[in-house]
N, C-alpha and C. Protein backbone atom coordinates (compact mmCIF):
# COMPACT_ATOMS: atom_id res chain seq x y z
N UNK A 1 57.45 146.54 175.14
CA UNK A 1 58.42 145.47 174.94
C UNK A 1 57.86 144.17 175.53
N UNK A 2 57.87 142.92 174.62
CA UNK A 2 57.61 141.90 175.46
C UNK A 2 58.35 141.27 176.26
N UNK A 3 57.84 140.49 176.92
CA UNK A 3 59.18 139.64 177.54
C UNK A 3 58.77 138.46 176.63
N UNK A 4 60.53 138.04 177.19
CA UNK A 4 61.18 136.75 176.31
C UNK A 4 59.75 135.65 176.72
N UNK A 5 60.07 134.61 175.72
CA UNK A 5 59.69 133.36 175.75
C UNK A 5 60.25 132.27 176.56
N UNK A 6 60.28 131.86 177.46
CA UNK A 6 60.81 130.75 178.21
C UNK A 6 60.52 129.69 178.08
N UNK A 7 59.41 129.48 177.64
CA UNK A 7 58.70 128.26 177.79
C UNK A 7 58.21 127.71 176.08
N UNK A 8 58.58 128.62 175.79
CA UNK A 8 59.03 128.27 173.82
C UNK A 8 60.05 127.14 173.50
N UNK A 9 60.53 127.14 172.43
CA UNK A 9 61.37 126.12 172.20
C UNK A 9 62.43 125.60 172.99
N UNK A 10 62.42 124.27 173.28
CA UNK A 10 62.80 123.62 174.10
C UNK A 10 62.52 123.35 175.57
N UNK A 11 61.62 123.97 175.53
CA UNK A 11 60.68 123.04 177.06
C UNK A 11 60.37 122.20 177.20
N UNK A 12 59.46 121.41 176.02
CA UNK A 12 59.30 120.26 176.10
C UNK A 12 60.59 119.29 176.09
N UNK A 13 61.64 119.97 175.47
CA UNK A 13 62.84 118.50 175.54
C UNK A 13 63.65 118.81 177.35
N UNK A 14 63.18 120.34 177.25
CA UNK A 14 64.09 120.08 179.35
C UNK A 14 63.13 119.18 180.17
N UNK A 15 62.25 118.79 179.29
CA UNK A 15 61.12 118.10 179.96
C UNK A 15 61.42 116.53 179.88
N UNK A 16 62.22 115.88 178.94
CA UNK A 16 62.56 115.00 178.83
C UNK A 16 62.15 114.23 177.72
N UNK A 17 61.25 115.05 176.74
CA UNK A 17 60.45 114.66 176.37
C UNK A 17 60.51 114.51 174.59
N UNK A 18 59.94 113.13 174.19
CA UNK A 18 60.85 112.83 172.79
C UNK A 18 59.50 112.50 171.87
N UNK A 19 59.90 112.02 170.54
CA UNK A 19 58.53 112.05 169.49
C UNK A 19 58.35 110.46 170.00
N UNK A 20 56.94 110.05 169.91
CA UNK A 20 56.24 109.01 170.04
C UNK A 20 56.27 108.52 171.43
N UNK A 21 56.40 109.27 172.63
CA UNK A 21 56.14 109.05 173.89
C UNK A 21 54.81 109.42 174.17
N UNK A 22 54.30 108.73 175.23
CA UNK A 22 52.58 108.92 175.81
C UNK A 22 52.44 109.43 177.04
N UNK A 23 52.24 110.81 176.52
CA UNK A 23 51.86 111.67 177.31
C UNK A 23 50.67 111.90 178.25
N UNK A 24 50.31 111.85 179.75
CA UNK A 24 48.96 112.08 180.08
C UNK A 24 49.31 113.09 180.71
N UNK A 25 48.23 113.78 180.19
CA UNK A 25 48.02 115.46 181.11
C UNK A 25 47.11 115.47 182.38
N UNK A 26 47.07 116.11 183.03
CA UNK A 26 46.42 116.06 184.15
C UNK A 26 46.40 117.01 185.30
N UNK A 27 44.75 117.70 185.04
CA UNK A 27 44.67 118.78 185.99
C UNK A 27 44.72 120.11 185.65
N UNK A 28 44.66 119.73 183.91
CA UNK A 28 44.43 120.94 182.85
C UNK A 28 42.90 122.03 183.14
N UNK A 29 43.23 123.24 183.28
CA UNK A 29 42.45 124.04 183.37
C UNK A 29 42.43 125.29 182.12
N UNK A 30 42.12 126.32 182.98
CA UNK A 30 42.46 127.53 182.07
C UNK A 30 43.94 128.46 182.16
N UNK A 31 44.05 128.19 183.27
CA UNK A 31 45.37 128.67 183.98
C UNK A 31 46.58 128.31 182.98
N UNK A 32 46.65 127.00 182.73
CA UNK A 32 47.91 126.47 182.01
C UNK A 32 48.55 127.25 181.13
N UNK A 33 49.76 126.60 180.99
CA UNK A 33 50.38 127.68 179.81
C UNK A 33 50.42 127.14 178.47
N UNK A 34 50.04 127.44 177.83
CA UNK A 34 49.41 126.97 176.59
C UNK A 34 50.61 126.81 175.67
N UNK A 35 51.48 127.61 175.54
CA UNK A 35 52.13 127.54 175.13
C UNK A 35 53.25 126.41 175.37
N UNK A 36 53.73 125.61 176.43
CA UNK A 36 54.16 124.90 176.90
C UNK A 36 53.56 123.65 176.09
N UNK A 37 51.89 123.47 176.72
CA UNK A 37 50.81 122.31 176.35
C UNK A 37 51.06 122.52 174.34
N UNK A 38 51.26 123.19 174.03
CA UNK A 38 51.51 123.18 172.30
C UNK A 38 53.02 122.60 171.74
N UNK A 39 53.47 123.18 172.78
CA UNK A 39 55.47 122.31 172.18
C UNK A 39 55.61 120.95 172.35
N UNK A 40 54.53 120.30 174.13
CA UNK A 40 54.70 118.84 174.03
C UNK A 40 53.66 117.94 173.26
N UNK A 41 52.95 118.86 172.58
CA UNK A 41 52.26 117.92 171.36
C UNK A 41 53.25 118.11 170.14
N UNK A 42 53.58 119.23 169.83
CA UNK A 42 54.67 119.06 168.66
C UNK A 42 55.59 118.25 168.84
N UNK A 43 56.33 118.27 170.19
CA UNK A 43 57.08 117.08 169.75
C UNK A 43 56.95 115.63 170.18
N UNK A 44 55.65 115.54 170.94
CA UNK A 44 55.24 113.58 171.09
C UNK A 44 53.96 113.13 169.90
N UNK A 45 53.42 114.23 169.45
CA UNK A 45 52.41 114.06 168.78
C UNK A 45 50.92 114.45 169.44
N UNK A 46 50.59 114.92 168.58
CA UNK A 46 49.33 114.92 169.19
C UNK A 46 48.53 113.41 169.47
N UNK A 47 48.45 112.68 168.80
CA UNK A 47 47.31 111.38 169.08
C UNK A 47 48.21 110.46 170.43
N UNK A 48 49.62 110.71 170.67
CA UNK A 48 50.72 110.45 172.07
C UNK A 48 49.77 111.47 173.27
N UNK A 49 48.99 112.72 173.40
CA UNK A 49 48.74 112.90 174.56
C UNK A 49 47.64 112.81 175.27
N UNK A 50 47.35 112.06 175.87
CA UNK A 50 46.26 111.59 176.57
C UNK A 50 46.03 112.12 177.65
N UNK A 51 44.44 112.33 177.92
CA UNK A 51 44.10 112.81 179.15
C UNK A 51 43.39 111.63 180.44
N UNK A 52 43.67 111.77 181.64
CA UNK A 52 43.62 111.16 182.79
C UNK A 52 42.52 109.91 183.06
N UNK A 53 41.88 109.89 181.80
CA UNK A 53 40.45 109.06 181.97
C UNK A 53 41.51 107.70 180.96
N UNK A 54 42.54 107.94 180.41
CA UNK A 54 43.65 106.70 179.60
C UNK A 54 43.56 105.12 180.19
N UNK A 55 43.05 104.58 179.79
CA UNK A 55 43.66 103.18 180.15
C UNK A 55 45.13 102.50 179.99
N UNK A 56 46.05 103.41 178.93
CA UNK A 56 46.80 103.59 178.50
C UNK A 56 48.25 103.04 179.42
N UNK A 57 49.35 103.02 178.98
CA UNK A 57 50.35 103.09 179.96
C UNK A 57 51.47 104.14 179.23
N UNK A 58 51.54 104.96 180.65
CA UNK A 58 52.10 106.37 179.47
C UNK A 58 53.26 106.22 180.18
N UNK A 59 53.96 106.89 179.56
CA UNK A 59 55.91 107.31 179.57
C UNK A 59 55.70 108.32 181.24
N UNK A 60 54.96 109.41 180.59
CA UNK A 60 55.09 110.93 181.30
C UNK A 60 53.47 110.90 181.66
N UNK A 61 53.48 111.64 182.94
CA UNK A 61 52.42 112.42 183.61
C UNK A 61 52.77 114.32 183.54
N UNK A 62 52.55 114.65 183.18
CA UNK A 62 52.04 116.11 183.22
C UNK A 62 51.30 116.80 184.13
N UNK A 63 51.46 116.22 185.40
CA UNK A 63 50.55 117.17 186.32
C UNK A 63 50.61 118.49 186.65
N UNK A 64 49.04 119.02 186.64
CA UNK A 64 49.41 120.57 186.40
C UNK A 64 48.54 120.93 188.26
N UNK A 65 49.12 121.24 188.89
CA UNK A 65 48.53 121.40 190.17
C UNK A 65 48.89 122.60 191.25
N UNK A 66 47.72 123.31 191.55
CA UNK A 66 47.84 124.16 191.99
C UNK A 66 47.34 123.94 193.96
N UNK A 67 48.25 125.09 194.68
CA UNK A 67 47.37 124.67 196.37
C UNK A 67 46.08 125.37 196.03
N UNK A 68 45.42 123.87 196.98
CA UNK A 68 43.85 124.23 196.76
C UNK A 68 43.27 123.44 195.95
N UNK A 69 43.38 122.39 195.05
CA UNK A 69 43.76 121.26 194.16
C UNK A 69 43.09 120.05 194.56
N UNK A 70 43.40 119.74 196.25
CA UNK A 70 42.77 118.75 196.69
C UNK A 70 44.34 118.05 197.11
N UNK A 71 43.85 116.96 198.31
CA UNK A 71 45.41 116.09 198.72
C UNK A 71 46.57 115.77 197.65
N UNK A 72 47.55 116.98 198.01
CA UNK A 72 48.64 116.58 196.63
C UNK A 72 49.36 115.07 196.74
N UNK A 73 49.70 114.77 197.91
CA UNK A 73 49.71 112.85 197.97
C UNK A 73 48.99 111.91 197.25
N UNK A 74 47.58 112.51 197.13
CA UNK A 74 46.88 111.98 196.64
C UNK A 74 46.23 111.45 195.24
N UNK A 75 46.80 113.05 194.88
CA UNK A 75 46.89 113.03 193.46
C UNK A 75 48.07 112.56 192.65
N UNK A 76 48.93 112.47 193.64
CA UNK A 76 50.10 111.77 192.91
C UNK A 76 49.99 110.21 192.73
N UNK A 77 49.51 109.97 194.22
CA UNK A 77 49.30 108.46 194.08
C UNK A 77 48.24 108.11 192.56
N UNK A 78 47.36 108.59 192.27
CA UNK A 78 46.38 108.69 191.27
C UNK A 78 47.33 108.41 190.09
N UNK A 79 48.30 109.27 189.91
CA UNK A 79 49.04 109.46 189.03
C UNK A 79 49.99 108.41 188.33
N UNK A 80 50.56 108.03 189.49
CA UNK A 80 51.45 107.02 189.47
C UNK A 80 50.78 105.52 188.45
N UNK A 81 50.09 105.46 189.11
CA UNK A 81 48.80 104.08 188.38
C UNK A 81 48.92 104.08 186.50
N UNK A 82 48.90 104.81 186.14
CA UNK A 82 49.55 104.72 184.41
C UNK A 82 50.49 104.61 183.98
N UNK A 83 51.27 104.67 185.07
CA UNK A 83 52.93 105.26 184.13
C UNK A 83 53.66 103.81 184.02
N UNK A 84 54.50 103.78 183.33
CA UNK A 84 55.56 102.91 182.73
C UNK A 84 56.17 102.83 184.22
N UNK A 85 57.12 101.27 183.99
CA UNK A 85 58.37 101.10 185.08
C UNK A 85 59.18 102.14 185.50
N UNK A 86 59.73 102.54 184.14
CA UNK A 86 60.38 103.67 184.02
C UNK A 86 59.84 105.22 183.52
N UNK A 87 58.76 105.32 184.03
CA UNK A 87 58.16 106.42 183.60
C UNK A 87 58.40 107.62 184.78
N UNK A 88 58.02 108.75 184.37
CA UNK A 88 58.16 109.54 185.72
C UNK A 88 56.89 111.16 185.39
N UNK A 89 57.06 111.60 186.47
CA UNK A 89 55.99 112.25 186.74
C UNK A 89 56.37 113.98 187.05
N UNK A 90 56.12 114.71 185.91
CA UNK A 90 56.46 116.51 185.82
C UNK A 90 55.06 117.03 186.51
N UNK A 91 55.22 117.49 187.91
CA UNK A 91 54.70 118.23 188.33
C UNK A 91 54.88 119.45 188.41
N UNK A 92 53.63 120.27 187.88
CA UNK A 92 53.59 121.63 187.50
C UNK A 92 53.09 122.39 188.41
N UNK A 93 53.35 123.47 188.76
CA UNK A 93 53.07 124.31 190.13
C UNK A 93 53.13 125.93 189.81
N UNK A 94 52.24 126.63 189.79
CA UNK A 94 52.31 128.47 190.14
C UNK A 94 53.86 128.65 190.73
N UNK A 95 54.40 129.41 190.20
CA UNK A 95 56.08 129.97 190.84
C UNK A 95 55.62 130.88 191.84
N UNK A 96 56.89 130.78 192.68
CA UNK A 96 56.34 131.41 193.72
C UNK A 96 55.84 132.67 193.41
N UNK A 97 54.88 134.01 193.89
CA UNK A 97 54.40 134.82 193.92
C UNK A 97 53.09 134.39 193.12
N UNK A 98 52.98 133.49 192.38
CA UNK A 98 52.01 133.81 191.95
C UNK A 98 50.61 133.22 192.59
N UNK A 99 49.71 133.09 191.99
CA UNK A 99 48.19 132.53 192.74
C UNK A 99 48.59 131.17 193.11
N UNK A 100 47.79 130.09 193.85
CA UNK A 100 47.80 129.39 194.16
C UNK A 100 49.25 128.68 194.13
N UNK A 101 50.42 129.15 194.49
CA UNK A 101 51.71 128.78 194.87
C UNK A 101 51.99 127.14 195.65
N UNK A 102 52.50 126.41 195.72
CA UNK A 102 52.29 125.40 196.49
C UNK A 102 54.41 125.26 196.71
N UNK A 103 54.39 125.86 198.12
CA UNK A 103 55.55 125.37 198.93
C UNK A 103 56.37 123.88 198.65
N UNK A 104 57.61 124.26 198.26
CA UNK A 104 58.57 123.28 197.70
C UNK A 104 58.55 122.02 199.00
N UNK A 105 58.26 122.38 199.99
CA UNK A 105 58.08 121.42 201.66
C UNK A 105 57.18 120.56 200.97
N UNK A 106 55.98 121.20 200.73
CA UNK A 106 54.40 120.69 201.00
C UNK A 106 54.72 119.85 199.68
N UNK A 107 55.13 119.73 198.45
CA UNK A 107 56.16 118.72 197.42
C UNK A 107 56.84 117.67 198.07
N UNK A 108 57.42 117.98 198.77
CA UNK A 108 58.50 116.97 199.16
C UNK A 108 57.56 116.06 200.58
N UNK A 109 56.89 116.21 200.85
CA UNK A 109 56.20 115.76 201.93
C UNK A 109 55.29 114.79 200.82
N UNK A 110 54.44 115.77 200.43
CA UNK A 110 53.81 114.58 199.07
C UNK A 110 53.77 113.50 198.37
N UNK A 111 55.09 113.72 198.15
CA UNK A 111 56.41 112.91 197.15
C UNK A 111 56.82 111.81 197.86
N UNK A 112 56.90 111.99 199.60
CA UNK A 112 57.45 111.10 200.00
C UNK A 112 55.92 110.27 200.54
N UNK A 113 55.36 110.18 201.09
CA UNK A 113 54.32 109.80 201.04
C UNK A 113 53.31 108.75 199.89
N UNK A 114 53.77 109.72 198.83
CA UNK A 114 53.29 108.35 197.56
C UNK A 114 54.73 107.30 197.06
N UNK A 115 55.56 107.62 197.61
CA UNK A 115 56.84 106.59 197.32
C UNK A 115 57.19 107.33 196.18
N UNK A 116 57.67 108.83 196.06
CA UNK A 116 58.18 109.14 195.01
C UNK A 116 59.42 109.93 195.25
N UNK A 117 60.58 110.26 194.42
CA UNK A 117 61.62 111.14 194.63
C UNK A 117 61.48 111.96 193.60
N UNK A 118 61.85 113.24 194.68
CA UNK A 118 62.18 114.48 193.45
C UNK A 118 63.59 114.30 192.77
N UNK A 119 63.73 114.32 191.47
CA UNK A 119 64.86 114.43 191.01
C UNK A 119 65.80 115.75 190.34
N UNK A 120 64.64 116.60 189.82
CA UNK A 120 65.11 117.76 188.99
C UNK A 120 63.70 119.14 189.39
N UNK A 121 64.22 119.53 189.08
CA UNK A 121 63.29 121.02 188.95
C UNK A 121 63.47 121.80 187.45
N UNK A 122 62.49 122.45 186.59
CA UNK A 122 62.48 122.71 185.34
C UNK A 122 62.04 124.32 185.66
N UNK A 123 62.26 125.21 184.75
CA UNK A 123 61.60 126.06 184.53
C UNK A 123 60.66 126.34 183.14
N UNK A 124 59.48 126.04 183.07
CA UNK A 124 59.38 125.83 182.09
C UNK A 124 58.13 127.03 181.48
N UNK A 125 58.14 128.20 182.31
CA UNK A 125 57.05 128.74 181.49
C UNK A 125 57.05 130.33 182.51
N UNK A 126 56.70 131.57 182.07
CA UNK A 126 57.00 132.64 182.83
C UNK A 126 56.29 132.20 184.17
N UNK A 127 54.85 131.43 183.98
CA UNK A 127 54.22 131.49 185.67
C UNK A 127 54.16 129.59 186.14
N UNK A 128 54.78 128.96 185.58
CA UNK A 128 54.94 127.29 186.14
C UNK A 128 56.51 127.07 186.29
N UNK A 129 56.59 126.38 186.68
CA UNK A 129 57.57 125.57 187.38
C UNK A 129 57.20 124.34 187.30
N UNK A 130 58.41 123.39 187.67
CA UNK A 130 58.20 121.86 187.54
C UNK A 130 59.01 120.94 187.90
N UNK A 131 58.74 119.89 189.15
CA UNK A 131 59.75 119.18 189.57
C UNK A 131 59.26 117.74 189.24
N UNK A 132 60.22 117.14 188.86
CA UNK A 132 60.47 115.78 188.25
C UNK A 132 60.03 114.57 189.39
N UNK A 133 59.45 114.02 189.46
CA UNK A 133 59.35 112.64 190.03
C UNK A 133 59.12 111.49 189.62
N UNK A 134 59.78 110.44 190.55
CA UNK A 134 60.43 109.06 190.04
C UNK A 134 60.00 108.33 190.98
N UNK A 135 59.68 106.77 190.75
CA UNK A 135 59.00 106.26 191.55
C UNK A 135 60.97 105.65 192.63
N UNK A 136 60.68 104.93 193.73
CA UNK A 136 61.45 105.15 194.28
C UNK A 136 62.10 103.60 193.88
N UNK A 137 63.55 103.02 193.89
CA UNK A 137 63.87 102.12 192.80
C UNK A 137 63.99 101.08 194.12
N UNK A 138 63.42 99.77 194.01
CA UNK A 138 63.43 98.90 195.15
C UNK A 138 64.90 97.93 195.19
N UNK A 139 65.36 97.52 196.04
CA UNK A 139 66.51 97.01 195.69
C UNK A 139 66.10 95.21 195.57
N UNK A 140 66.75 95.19 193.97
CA UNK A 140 66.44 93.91 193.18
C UNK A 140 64.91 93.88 192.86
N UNK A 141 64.63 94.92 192.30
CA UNK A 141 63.30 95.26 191.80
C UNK A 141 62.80 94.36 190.31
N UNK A 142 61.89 94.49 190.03
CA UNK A 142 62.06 93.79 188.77
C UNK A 142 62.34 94.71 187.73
N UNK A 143 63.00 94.18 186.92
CA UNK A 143 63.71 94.50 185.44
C UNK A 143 62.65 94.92 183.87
């Protein structure tokens, strides 16, 4: 018997994610779930997802990051540098038990550090997970 699909239809939209948005991926290996990486090209397009070398200014970051990865602060800060005003940033992580797991703390320490807030958490695939970040909104920021 298999198990269900989770990360099949409609992941990419719990993801936030709509046709003709610019997608950058980042931190794609072999690990990923492929299946996930196939629904958010179906629905932004394929020639919408760009990988990390973009000059681009994208909607969404897709970070796929595992502990062991290298400074997760760091890579966020990296991250941040493409995105739209209003853009925000799906960080992808091993669920717990599995390999390279990275502690919901060691996130939120990260997060705060590059000036970012967690907003949501996704489930989006039998072995990823994914929490939402937003850059942090300044008061009387620009428009």
């Amino acid at each position: 018997m298999s198990q269900p699909d989770v990360s099949g239809t409609g992941s990419a939209e719990r993801l936030g994610l709509k046709p003709g948005m610019i997608v950058m991926e980042s931190g794609y290996d072999e690990d990923v779930d492929d299946t996930l990486r196939d629904r958010v090209v179906e629905v932004v397009g394929d020639e919408n997802v760009v990988d990390e070398d973009t000059d681009e200014v994208v909607d969404v970051v897709l970070l796929w990051y595992r502990d062991g990865d290298g400074d997760l602060a760091d890579v966020l800060v990296d991250s941040i540098a493409p995105l739209a005003d209003d853009g925000y940033i799906w960080l992808l992580t091993p669920k717990r038990g599995r390999d390279n797991y990275v502690e919901p703390s060691d996130i939120a320490e990260a997060a705060s550090i590059a000036g970012l807030s967690q907003t949501s958490i996704a489930a989006v695939g039998p072995d990823w997970g994914a929490a939402r970040l937003v850059g942090r909104k300044s008061s009387g920021g620009k428009r």
